[in-house]
Each structure stands twice: as C-alpha cells, then as structure tokens.
Protein backbone atom coordinates (compact mmCIF):
# COMPACT_ATOMS: atom_id res chain seq x y z
CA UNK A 1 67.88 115.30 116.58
CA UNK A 2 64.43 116.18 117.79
CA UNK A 3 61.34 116.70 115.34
CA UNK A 4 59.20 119.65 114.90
CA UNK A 5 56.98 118.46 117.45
CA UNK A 6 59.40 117.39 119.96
CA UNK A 7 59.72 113.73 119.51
CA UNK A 8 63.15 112.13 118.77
CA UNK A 9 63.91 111.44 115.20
CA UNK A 10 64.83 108.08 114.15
CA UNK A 11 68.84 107.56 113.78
CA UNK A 12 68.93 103.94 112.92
CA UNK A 13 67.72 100.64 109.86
CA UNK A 14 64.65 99.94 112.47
CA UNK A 15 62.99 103.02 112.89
CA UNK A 16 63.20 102.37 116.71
CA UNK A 17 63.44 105.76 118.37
CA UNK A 18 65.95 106.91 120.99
CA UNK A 19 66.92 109.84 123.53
CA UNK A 20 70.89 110.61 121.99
CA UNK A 21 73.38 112.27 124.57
CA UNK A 22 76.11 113.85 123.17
CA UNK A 23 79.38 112.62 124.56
CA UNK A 24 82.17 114.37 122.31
CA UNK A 25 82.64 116.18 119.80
CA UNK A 26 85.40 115.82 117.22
CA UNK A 27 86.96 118.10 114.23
CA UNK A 28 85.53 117.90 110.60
CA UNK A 29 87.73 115.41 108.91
CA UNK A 30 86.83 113.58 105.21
CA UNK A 31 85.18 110.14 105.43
CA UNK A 32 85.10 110.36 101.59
CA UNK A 33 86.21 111.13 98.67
CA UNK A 34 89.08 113.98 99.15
CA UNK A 35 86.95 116.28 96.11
CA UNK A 36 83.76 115.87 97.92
CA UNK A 37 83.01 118.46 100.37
CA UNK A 38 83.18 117.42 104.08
CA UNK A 39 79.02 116.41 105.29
CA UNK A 40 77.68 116.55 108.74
CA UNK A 41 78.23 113.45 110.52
CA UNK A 42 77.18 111.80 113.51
CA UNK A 43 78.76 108.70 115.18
CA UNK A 44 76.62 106.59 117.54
CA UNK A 45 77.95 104.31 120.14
CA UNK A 46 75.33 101.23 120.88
CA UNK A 47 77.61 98.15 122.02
CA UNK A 48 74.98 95.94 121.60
CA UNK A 49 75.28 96.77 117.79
CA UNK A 50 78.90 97.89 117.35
CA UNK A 51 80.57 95.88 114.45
CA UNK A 52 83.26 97.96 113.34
CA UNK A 53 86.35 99.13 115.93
CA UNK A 54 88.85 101.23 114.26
CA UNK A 55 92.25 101.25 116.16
CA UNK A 56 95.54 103.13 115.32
CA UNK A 57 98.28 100.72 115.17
CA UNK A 58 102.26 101.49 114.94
CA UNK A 59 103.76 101.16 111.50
CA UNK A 60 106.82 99.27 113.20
CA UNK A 61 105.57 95.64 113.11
CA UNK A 62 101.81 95.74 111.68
CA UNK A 63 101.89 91.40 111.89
CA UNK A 64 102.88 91.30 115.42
CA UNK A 65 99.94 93.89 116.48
CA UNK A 66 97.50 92.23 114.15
CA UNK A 67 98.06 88.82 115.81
CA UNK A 68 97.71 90.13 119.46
CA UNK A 69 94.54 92.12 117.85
CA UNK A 70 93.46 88.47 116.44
CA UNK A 71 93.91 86.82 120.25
CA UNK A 72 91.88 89.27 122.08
CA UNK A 73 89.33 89.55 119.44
CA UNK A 74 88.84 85.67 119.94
CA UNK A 75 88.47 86.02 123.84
CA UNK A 76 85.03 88.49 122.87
CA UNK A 77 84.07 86.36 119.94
CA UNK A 78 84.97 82.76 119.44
CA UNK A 79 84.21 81.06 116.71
CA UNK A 80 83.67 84.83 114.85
CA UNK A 81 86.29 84.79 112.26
CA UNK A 82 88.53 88.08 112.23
CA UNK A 83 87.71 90.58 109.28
CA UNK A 84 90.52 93.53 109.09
CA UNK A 85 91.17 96.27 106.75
CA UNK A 86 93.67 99.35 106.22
CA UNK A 87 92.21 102.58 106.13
CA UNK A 88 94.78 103.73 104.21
CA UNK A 89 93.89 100.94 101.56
CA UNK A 90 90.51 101.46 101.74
CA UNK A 91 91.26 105.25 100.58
CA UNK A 92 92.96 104.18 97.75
CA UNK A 93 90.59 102.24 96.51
CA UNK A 94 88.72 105.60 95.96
CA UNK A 95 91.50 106.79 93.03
CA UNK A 96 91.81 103.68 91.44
CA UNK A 97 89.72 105.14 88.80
CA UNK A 98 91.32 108.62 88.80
CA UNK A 99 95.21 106.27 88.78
CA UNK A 100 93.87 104.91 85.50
CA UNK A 101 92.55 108.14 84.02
CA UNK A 102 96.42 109.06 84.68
CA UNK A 103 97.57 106.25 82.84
CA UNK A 104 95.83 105.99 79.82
CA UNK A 105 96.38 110.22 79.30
CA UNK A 106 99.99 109.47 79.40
CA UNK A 107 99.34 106.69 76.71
CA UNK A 108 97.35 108.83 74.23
CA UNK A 109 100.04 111.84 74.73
CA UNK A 110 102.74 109.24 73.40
CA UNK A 111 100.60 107.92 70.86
CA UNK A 112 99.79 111.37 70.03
CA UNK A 113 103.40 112.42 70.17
CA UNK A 114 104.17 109.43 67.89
CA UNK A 115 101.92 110.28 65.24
CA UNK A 116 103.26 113.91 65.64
CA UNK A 117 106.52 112.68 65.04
CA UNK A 118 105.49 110.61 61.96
CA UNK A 119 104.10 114.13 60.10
CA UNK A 120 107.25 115.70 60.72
CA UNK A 121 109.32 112.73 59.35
CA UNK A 122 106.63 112.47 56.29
CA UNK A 123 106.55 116.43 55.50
CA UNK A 124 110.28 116.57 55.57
CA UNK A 125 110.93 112.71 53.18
CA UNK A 126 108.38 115.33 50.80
CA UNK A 127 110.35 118.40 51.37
CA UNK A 128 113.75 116.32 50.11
CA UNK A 129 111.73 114.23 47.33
CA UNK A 130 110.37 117.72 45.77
CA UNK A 131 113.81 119.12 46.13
CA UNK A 132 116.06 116.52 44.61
CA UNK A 133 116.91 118.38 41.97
CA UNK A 134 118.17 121.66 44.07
CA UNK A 135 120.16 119.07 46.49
CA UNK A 136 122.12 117.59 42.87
CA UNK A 137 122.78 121.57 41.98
CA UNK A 138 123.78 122.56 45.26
CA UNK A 139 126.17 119.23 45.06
CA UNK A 140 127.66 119.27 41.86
CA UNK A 141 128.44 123.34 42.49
CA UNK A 142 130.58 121.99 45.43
CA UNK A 143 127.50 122.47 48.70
CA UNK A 144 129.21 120.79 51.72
CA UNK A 145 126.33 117.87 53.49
CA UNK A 146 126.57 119.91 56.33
CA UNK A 147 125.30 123.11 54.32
CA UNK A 148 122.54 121.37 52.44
CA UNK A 149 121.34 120.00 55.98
CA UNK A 150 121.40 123.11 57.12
CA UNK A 151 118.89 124.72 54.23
CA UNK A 152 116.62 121.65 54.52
CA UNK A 153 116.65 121.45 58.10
CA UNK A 154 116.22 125.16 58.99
CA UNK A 155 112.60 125.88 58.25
CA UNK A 156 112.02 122.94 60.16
CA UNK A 157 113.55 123.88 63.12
CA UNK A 158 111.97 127.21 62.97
CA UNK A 159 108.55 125.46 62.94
CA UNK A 160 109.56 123.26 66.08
CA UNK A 161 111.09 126.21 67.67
CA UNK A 162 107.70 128.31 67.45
CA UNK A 163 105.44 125.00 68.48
CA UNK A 164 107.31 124.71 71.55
CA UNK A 165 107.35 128.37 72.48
CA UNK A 166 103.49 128.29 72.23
CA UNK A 167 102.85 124.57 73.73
CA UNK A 168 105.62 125.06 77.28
CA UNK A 169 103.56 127.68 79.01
CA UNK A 170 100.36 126.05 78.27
CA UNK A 171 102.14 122.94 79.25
CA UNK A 172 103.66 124.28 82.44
CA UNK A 173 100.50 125.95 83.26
CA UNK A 174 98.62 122.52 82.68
CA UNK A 175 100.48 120.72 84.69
CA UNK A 176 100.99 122.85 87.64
CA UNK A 177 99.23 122.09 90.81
CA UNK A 178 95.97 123.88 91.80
CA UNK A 179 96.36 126.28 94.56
CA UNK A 180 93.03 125.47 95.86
CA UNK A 181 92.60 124.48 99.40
CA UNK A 182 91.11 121.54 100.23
CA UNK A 183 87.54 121.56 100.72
CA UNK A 184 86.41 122.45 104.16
CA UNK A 185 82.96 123.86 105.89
C-alpha cells in the first residue's frame, strides 16, 4: 500500500496514514452482487474502530445463540443497543429486483398467452360463421358432429402443431441454465 515515493497510502475516512502488516490472507470470495466480478479487497483490523463482528452461528437454535450473543455484547457495551443482521438476508436483498423481473415475465407470458388464446377462439367463431352454409350441407347429407369437427378442427390443429414444433426448442433452449461458471479472477 506504499506510494510511488515510498510513503504509506491512506486506507481510511481521515486521511490519517498508517504502516499495514499483513496478518492473513484469505480466498477470493463475492462480497457483492453474484454477476459482478470478484474486486480486490482488503480487510483492516483497528479495535479502536471495529463496529461490525461477523460470527457463524449454528442453524439449530438461532434465538438461543442470539440471546447469549445479546448478554455478552452488553458486558462490552452497556447501554449500546444490539443491531444484528443475516448475511444470508442481506444477500437477498440484492435479487429482490431480479425476483420481481421473474414475476412480472411470468405475468405478461399469461397475459400474452391469453390474448393468444383469444385469436385462436376468434379466427375459428369466423372460420364456422363463414362456413355455415357447408356445416347445413354436410348435415342434411347425413355428416356425423364428430366428422364436421374433424374438417373444422384439422387445419387448426395443424397450425398449433407447427407453432409448437418451432416455439419448444427455442423454449427449451430459453429456459435452460447457462453453463457459465461463476465469475472468478
């Protein structure tokens, strides 16, 4: 952390210069965003300034170990009230934005499936009302329901049949996880 000419560089808010010794050093891991690419860091450990402690409890009985935390946070610093947070929350909090992304594509593909759905239903009420006439013929010359379903409903089917033959790959290939690693240096 020295300067071209030497001199320590400044690693703090005041600007006060200081003589680092390196005590450790620990594995690249992501202290942001999962997409972002993992930054140089550096930790520092000044007691007289410390104000966060991170501590790994047991997922057995968080309440119990929060309370003892509580006590023996009270013996350093009474009258200091206790602030705590997750990690784990505190990472979520990051994809809040991406969760609702999510949610609203899956609204607009059923709103867009919907009004898919509503063509199909008005292009076919068309289909029968231009081919009332045909339907009576086929009818009165003795056409089983089943039959005349079958005449009407074939081209459709065809149609639906070809749509989803083009849209599964894409949809499969969509949707399919990326094999990327995750970013690392």
């Amino acid at each position: 952390m020295a300067n071209d000419d030497g001199n320590f560089a400044s690693l703090n808010d005041n600007n006060i210069p200081f003589k680092p010794r390196v005590i450790g050093i620990v594995k690249d891991f992501h202290f942001k965003s999962l997409y972002e690419q993992i930054d140089p860091m550096y930790l520092i450990y000044n007691p007289a300034t410390t104000s966060t402690v991170l501590i790994k409890i047991q997922a057995a009985d968080p309440a119990e170990t929060l309370a003892r935390l509580e006590r023996l946070y009270h013996t350093f610093n009474p009258g200091i009230a206790f602030d705590f947070r997750f990690v784990d929350d505190e990472y979520q909090a990051l994809y809040v934005a991406e969760q609702r992304v999510a949610k609203l594509s899956q609204y607009f593909a059923g709103i867009a499936i919907l009004i898919s759905c509503l063509g199909l239903f008005g292009l076919a009420s068309y289909s029968a009302e231009r081919r009332t006439k045909e339907v009576g013929i086929r009818k009165v010359l003795g056409g089983s329901n089943a039959h005349i379903f079958m005449l009407f409903s074939k081209h459709f089917f065809s149609m639906i049949l070809i749509a989803n033959v083009v849209a599964l790959p894409l949809a499969i290939r969509g949707t399919a996880a990326p094999k990327a690693e995750p970013s690392a240096r």
